[in-house]
N, C-alpha and C. Protein backbone atom coordinates (compact mmCIF):
# COMPACT_ATOMS: atom_id res chain seq x y z
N UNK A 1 0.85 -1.18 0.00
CA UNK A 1 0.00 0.00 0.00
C UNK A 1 0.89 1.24 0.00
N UNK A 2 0.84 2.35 -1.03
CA UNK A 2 1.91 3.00 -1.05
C UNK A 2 1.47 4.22 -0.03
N UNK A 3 2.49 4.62 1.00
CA UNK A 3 2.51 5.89 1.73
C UNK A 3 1.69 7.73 1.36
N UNK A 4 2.35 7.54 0.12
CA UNK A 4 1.91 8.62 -0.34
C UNK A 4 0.47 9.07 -1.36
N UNK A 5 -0.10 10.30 -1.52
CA UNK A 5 -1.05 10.04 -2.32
C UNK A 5 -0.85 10.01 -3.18
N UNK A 6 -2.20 9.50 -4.37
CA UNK A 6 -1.70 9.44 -5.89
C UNK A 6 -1.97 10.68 -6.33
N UNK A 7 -0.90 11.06 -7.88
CA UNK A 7 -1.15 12.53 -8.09
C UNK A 7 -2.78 12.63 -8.74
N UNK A 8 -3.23 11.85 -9.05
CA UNK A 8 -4.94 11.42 -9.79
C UNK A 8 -5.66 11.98 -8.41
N UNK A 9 -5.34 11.95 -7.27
CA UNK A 9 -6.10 12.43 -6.17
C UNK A 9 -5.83 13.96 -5.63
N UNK A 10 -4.88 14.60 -6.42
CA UNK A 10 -5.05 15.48 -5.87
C UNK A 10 -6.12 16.97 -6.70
N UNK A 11 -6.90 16.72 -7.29
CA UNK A 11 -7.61 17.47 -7.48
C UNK A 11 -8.78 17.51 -6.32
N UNK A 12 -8.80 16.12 -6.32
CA UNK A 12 -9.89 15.82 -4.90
C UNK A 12 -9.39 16.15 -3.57
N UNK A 13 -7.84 16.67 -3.52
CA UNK A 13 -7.48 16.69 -2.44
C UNK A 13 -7.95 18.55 -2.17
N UNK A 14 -7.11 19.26 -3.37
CA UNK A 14 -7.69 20.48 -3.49
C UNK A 14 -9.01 20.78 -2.81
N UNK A 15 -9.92 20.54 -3.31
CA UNK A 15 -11.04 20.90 -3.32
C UNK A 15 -11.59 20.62 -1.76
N UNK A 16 -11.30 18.98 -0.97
CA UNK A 16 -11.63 18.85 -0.15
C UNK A 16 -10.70 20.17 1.38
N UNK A 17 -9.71 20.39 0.81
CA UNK A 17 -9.00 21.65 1.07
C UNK A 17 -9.67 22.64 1.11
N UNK A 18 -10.06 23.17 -0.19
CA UNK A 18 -11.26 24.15 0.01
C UNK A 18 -12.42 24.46 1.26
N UNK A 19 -13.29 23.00 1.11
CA UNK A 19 -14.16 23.13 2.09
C UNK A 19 -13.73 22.91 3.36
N UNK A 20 -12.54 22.52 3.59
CA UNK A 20 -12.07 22.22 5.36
C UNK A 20 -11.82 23.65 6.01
N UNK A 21 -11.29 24.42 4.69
CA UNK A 21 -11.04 26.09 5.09
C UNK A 21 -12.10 26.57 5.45
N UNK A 22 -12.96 26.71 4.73
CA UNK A 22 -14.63 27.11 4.77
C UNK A 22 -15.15 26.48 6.04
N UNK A 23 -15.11 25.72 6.57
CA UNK A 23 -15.69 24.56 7.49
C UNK A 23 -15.04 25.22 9.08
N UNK A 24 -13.16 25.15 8.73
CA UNK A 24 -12.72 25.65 9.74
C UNK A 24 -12.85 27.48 10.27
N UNK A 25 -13.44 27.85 9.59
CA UNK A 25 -13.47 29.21 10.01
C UNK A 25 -14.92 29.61 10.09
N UNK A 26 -16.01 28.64 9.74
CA UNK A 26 -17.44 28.86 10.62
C UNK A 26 -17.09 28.17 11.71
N UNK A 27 -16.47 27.23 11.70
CA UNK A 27 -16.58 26.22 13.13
C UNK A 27 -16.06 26.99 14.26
N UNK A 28 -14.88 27.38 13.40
CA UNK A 28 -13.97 28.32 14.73
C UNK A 28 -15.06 30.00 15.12
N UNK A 29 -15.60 30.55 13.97
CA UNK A 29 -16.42 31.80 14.16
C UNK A 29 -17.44 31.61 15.32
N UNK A 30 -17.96 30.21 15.01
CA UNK A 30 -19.35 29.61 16.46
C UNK A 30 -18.70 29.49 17.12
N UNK A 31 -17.32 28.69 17.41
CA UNK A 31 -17.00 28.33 18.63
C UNK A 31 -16.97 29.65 19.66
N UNK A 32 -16.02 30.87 19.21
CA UNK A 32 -15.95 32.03 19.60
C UNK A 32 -17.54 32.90 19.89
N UNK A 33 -18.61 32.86 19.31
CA UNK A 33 -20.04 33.01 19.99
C UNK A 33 -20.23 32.05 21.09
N UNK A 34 -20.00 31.31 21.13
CA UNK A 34 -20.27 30.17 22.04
C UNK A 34 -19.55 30.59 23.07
N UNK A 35 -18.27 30.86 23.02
CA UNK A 35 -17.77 31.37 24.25
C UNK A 35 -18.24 32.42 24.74
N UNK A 36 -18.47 33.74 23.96
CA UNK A 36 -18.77 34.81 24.75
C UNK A 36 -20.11 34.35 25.00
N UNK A 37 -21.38 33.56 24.38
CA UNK A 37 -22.71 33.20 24.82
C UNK A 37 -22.48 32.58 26.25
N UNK A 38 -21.44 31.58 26.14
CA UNK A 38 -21.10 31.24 28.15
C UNK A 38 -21.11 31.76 28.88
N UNK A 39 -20.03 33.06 28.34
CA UNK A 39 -19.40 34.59 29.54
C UNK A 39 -20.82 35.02 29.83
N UNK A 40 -22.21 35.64 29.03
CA UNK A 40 -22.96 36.06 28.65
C UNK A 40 -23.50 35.15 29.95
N UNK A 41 -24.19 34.14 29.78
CA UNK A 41 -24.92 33.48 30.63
C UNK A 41 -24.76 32.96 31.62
N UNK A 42 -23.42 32.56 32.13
CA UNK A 42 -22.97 32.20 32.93
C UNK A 42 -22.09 33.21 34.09
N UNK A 43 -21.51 34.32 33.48
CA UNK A 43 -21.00 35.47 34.15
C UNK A 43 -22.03 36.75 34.92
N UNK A 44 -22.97 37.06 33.58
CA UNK A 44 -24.14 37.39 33.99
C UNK A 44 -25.85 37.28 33.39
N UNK A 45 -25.73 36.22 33.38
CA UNK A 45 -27.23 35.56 33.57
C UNK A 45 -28.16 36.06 32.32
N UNK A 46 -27.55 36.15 31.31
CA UNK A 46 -27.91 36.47 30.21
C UNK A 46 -27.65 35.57 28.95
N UNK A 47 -29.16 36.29 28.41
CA UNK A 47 -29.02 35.40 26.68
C UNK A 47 -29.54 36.40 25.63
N UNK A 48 -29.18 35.83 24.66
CA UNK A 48 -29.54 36.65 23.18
C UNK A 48 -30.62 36.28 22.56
N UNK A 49 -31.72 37.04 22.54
CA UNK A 49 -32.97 36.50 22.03
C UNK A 49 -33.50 37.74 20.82
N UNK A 50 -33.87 37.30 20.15
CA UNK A 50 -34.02 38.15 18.68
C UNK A 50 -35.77 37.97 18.51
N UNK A 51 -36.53 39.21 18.36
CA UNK A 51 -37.52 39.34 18.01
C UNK A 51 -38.95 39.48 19.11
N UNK A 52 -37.74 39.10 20.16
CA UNK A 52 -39.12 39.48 21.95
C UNK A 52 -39.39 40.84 21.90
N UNK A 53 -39.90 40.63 22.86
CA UNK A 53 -40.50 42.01 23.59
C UNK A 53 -39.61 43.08 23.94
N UNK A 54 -38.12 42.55 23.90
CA UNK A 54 -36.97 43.85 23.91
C UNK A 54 -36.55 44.23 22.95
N UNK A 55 -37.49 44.04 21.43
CA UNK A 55 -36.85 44.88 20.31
C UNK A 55 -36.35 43.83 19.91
N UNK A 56 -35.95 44.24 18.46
CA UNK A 56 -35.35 42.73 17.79
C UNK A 56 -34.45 42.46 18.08
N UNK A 57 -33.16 42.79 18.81
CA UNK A 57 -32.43 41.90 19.80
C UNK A 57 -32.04 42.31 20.99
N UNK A 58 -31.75 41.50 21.73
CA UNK A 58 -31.89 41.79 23.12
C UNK A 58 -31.57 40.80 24.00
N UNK A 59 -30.92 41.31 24.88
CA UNK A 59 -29.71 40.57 25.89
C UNK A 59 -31.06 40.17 27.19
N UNK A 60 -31.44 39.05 27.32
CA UNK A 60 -32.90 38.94 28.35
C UNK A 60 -32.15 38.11 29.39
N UNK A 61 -32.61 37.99 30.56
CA UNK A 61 -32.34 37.01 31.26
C UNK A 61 -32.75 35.50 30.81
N UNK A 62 -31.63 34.60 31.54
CA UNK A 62 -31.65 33.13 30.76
C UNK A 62 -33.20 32.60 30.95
N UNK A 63 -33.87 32.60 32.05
CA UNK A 63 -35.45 32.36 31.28
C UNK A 63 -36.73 33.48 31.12
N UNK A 64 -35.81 34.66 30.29
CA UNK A 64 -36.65 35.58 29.84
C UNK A 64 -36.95 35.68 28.26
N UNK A 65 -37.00 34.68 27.87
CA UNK A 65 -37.16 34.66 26.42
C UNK A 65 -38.42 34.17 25.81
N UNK A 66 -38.87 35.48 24.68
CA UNK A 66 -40.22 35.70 24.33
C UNK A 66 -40.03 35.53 22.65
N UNK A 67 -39.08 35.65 22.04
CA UNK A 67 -39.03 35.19 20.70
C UNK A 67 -37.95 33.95 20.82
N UNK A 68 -36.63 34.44 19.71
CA UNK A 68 -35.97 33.26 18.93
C UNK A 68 -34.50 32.90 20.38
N UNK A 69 -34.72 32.24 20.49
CA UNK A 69 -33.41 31.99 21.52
C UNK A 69 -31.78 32.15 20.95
N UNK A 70 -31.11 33.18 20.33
CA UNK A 70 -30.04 32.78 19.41
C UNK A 70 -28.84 32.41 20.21
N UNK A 71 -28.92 32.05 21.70
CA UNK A 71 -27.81 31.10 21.98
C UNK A 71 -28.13 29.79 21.47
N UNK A 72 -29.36 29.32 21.96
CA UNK A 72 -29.60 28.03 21.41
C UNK A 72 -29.20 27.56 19.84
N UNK A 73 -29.59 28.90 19.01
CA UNK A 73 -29.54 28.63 18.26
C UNK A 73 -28.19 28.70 17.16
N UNK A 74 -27.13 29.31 17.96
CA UNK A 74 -25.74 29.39 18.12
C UNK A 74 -24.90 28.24 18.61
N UNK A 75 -25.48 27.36 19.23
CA UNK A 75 -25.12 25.69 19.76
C UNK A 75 -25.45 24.72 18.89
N UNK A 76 -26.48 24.81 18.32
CA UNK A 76 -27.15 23.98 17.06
C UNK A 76 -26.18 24.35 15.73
N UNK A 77 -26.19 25.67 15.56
CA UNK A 77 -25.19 25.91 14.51
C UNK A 77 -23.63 25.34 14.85
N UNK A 78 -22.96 25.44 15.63
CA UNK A 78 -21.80 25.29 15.85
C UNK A 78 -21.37 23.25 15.88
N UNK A 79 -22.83 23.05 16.30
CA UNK A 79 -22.44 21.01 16.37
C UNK A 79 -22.36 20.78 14.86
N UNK A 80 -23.65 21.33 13.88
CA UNK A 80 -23.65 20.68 12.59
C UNK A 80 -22.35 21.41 12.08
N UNK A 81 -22.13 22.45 12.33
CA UNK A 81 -20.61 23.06 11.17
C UNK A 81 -19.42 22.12 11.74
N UNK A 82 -19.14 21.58 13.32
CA UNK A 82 -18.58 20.93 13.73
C UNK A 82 -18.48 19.56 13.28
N UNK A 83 -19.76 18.57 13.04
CA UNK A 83 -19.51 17.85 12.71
C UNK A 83 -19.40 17.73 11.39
N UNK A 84 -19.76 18.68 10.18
CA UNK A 84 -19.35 18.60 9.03
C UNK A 84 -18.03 18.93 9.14
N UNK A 85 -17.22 19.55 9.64
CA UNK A 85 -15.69 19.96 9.86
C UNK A 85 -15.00 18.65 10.32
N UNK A 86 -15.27 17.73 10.92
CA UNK A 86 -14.88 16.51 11.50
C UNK A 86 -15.03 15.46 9.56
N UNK A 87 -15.90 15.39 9.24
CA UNK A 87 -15.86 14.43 8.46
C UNK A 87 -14.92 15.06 7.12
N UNK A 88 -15.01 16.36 6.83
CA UNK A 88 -14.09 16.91 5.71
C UNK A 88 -12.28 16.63 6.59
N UNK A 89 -12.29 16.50 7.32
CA UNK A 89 -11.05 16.40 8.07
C UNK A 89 -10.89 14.69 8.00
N UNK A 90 -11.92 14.45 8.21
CA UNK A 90 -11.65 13.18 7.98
C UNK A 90 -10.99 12.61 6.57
N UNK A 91 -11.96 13.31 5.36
CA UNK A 91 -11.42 12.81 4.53
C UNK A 91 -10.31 13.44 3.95
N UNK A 92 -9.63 14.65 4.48
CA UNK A 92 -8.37 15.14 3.67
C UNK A 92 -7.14 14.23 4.43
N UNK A 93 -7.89 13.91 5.58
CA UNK A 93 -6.60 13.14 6.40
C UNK A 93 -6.30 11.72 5.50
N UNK A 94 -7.79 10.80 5.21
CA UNK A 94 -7.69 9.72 4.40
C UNK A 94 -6.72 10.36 2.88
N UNK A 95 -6.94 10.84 2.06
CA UNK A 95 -6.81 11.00 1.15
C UNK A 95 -5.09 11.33 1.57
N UNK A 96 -4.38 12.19 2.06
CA UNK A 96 -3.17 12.66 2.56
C UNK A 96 -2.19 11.58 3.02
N UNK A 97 -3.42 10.00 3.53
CA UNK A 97 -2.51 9.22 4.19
C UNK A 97 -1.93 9.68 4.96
N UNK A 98 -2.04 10.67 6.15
CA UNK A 98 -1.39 10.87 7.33
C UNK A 98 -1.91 9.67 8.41
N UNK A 99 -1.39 9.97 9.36
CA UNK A 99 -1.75 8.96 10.89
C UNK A 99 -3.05 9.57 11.25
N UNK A 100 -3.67 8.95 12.04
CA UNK A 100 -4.72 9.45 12.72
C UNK A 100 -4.68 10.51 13.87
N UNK A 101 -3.61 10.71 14.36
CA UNK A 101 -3.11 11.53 15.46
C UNK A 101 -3.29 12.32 14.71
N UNK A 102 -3.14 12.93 13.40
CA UNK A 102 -3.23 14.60 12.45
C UNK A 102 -4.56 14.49 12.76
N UNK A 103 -5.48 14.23 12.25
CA UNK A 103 -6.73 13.91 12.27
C UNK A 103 -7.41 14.08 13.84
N UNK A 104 -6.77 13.46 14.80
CA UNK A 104 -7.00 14.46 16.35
C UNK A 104 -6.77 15.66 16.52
N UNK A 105 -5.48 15.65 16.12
CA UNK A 105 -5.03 17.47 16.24
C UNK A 105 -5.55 18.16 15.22
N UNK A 106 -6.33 17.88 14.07
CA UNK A 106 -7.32 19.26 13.28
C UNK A 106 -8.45 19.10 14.17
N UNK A 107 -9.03 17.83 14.45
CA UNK A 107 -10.62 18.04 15.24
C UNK A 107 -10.11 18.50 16.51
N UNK A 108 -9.52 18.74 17.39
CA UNK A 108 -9.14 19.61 18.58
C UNK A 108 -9.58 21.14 18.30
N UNK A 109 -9.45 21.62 16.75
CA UNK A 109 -9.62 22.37 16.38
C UNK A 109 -10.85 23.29 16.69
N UNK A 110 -11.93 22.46 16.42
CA UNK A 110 -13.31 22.61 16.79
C UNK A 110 -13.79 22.94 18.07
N UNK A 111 -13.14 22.48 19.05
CA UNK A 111 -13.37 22.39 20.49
C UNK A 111 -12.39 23.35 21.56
N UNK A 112 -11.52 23.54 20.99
CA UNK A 112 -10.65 24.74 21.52
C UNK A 112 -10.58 25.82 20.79
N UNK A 113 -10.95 27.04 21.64
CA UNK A 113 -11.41 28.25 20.93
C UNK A 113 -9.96 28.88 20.57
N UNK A 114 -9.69 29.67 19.30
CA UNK A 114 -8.98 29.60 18.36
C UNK A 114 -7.98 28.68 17.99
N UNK A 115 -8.00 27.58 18.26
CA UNK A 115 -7.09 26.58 17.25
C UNK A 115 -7.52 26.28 16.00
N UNK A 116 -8.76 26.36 15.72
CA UNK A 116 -9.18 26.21 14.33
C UNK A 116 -8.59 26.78 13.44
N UNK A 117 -8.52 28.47 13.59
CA UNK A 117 -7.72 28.98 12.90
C UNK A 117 -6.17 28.96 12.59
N UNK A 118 -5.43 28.70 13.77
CA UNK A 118 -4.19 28.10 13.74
C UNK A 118 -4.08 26.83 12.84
N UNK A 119 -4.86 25.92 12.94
CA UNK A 119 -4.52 24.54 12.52
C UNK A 119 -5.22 24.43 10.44
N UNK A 120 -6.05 25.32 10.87
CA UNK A 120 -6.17 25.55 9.58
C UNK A 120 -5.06 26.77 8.65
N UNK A 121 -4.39 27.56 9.40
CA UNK A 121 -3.35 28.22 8.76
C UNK A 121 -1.93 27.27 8.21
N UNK A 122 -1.69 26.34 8.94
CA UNK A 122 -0.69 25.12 8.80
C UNK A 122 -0.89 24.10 8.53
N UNK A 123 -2.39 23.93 7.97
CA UNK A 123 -2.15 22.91 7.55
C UNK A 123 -2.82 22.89 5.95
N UNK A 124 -3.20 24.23 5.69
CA UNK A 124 -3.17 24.66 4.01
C UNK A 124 -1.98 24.88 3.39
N UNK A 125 -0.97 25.54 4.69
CA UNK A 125 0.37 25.93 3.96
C UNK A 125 0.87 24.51 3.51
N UNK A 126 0.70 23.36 4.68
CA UNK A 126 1.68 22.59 4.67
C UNK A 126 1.02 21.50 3.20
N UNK A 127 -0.29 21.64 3.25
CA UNK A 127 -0.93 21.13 1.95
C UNK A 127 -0.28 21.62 0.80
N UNK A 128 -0.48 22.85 0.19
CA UNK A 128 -0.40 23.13 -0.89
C UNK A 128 1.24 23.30 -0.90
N UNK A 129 1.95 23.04 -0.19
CA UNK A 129 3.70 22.82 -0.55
C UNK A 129 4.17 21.77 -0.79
N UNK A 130 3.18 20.72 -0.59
CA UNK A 130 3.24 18.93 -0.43
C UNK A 130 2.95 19.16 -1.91
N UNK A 131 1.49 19.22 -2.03
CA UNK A 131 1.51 19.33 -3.41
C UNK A 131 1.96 19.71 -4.64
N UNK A 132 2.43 21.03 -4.16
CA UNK A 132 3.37 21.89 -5.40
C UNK A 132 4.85 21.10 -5.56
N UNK A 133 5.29 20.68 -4.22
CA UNK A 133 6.43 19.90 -4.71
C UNK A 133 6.41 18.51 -5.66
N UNK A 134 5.27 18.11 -4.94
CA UNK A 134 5.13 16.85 -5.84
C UNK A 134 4.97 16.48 -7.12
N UNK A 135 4.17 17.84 -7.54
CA UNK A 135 3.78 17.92 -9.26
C UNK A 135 4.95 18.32 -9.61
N UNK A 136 6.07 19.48 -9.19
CA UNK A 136 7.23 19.58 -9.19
C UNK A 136 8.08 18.10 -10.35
N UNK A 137 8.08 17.27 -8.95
CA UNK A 137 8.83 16.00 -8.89
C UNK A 137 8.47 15.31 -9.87
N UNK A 138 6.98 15.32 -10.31
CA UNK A 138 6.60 14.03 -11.36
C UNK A 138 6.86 15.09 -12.75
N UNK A 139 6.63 16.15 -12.55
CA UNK A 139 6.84 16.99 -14.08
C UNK A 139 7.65 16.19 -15.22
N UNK A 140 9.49 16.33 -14.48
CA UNK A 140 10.25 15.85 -15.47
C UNK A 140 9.51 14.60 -15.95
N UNK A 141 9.19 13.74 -15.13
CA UNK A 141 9.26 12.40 -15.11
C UNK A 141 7.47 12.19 -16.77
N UNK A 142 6.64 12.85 -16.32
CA UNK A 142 5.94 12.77 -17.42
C UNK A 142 6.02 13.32 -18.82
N UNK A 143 7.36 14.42 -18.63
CA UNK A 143 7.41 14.98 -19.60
C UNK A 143 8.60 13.79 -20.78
N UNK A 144 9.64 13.29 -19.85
CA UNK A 144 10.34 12.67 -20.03
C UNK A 144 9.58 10.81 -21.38
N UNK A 145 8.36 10.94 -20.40
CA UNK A 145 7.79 9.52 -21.18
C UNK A 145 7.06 9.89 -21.99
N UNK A 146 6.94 11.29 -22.83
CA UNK A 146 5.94 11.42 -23.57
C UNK A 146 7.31 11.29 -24.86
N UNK A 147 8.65 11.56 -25.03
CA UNK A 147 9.12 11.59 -25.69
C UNK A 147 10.09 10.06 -26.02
């Protein structure tokens, strides 16, 4: 089973690149609401409710809510972007053939407030230099068998 990926996969690798970026920077954007929604409710006894009786938004006490609850609805957002961020991680890790330990340390990502962005800054760089070298490397080599 060879170590490395095939170059036939890396268009799919691209792309799944794409959306892990996209993925990691809503995941990490909720995670960061989520925290200050904690500070918010837990520091002082407050939530964000959109469309009550305090005007369309409005900081109410945690069971003063008369319209849309948008912590709740800031927790709901943050699991599904989370777990879509988990399975695109999943598959750039498959496709990359790294260990599974990479694959812990991007989903850590999700759950510790700003590592997402960190782990997604290093690990696009470290993508697209893998790649550029590699097409690099096979260049001669295809150019070589066409002649």
């Amino acid at each position: 089973m060879p170590t490395e990926p095939r170059i036939s996969d890396f268009p799919r690798i691209r792309t799944t690149l794409s959306v892990y970026r996209i993925l990691a920077y809503a995941t990490g954007v909720m995670l960061l609401v989520l925290v200050v929604e904690m500070i918010l409710k837990y520091g002082f006894g407050l939530e964000a409710d959109l469309g009550g009786s305090g005007g369309f938004l409005a900081l109410v006490s945690v069971d003063g809510h008369t319209g849309i609850n948008l912590s709740l609805v800031a927790q709901i957002a943050h699991g599904y972007f989370y777990l879509a961020y988990l399975v695109v991680d999943f598959v750039l890790v498959t496709f990359l053939r790294w260990p599974i330990t990479r694959f812990l340390l991007i989903a850590a990502g999700g759950v510790v407030p700003l590592l997402s962005f960190f782990t997604e800054h290093r690990i696009t760089r470290e993508v697209k230099d893998y790649l550029a070298a590699r097409e690099t490397a096979e260049l001669p080599v295809a150019t070589e068998a066409r002649h």
